[in-house]
C-alpha atoms as a PDB file:
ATOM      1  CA  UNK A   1       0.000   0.000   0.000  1.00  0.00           C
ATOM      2  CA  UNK A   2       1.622   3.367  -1.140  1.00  0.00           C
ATOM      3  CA  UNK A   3       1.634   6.439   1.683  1.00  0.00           C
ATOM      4  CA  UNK A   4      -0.899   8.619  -0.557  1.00  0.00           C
ATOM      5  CA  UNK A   5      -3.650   5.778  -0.189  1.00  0.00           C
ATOM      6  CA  UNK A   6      -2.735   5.539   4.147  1.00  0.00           C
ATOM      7  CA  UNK A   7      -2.910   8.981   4.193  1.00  0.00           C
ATOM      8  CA  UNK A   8      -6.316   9.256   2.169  1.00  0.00           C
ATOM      9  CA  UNK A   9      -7.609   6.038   4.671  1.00  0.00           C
ATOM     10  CA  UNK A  10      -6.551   7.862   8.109  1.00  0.00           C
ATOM     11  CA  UNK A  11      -8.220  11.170   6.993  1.00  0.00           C
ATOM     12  CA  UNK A  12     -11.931   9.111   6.245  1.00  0.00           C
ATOM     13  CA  UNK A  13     -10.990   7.161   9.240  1.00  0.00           C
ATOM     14  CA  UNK A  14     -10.917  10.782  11.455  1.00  0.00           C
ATOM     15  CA  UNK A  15     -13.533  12.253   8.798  1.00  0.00           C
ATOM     16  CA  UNK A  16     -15.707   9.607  10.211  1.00  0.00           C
ATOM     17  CA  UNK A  17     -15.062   9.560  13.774  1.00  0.00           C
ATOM     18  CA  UNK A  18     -15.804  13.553  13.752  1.00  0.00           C
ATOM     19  CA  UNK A  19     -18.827  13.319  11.574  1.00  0.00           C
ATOM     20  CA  UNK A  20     -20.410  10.843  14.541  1.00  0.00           C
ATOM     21  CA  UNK A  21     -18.688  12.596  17.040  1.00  0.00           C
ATOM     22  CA  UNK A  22     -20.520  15.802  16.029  1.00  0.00           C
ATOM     23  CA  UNK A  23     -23.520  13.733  15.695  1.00  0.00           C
ATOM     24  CA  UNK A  24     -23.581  12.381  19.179  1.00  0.00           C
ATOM     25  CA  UNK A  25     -23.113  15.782  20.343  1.00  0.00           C
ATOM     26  CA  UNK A  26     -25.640  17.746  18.391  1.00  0.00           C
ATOM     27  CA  UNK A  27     -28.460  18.005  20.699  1.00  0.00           C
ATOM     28  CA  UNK A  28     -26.448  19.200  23.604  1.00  0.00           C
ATOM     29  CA  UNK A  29     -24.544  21.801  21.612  1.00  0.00           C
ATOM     30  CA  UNK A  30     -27.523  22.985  19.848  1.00  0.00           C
ATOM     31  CA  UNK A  31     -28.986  23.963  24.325  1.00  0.00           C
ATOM     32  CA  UNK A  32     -25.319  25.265  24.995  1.00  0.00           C
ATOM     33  CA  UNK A  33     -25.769  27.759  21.975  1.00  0.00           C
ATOM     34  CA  UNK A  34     -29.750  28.681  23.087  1.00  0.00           C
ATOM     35  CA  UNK A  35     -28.114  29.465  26.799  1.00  0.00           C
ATOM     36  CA  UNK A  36     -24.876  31.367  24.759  1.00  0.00           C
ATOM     37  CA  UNK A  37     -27.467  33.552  23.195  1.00  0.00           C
ATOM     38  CA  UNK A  38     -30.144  33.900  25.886  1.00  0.00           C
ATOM     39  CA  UNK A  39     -27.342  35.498  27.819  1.00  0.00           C
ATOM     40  CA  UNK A  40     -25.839  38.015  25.448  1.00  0.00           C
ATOM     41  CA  UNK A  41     -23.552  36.156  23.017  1.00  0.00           C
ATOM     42  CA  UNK A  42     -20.383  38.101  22.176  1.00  0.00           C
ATOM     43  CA  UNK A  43     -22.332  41.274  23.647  1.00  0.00           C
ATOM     44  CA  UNK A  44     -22.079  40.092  27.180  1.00  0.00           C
ATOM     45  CA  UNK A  45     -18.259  40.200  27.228  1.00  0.00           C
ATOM     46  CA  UNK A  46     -18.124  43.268  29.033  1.00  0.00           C
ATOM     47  CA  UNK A  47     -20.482  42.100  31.281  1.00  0.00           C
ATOM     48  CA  UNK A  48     -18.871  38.383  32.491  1.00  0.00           C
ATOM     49  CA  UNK A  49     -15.812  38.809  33.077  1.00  0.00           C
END
């Protein structure tokens, strides 16, 4: 097997892994970014420190 075609199989391998990764994780990030911009987003920075 030549380098380019190990290369090209580790980055679907992590492709994959983050794709599912991201996909496990979607629900919760999707209420982290509802809190984020109940409480002022970027806005709030001078607020909390």
């Amino acid at each position: 097997m030549s380098g380019q075609r190990v290369l090209k199989a580790e980055a679907v391998l992590v492709g994959g892994v983050v794709l599912g990764l991201l996909a496990w994780e979607w629900p919760s990030l999707r209420r982290e970014m509802r809190i984020w911009r109940m409480s002022g987003g970027f806005r709030a920075g001078h607020r909390y420190p």
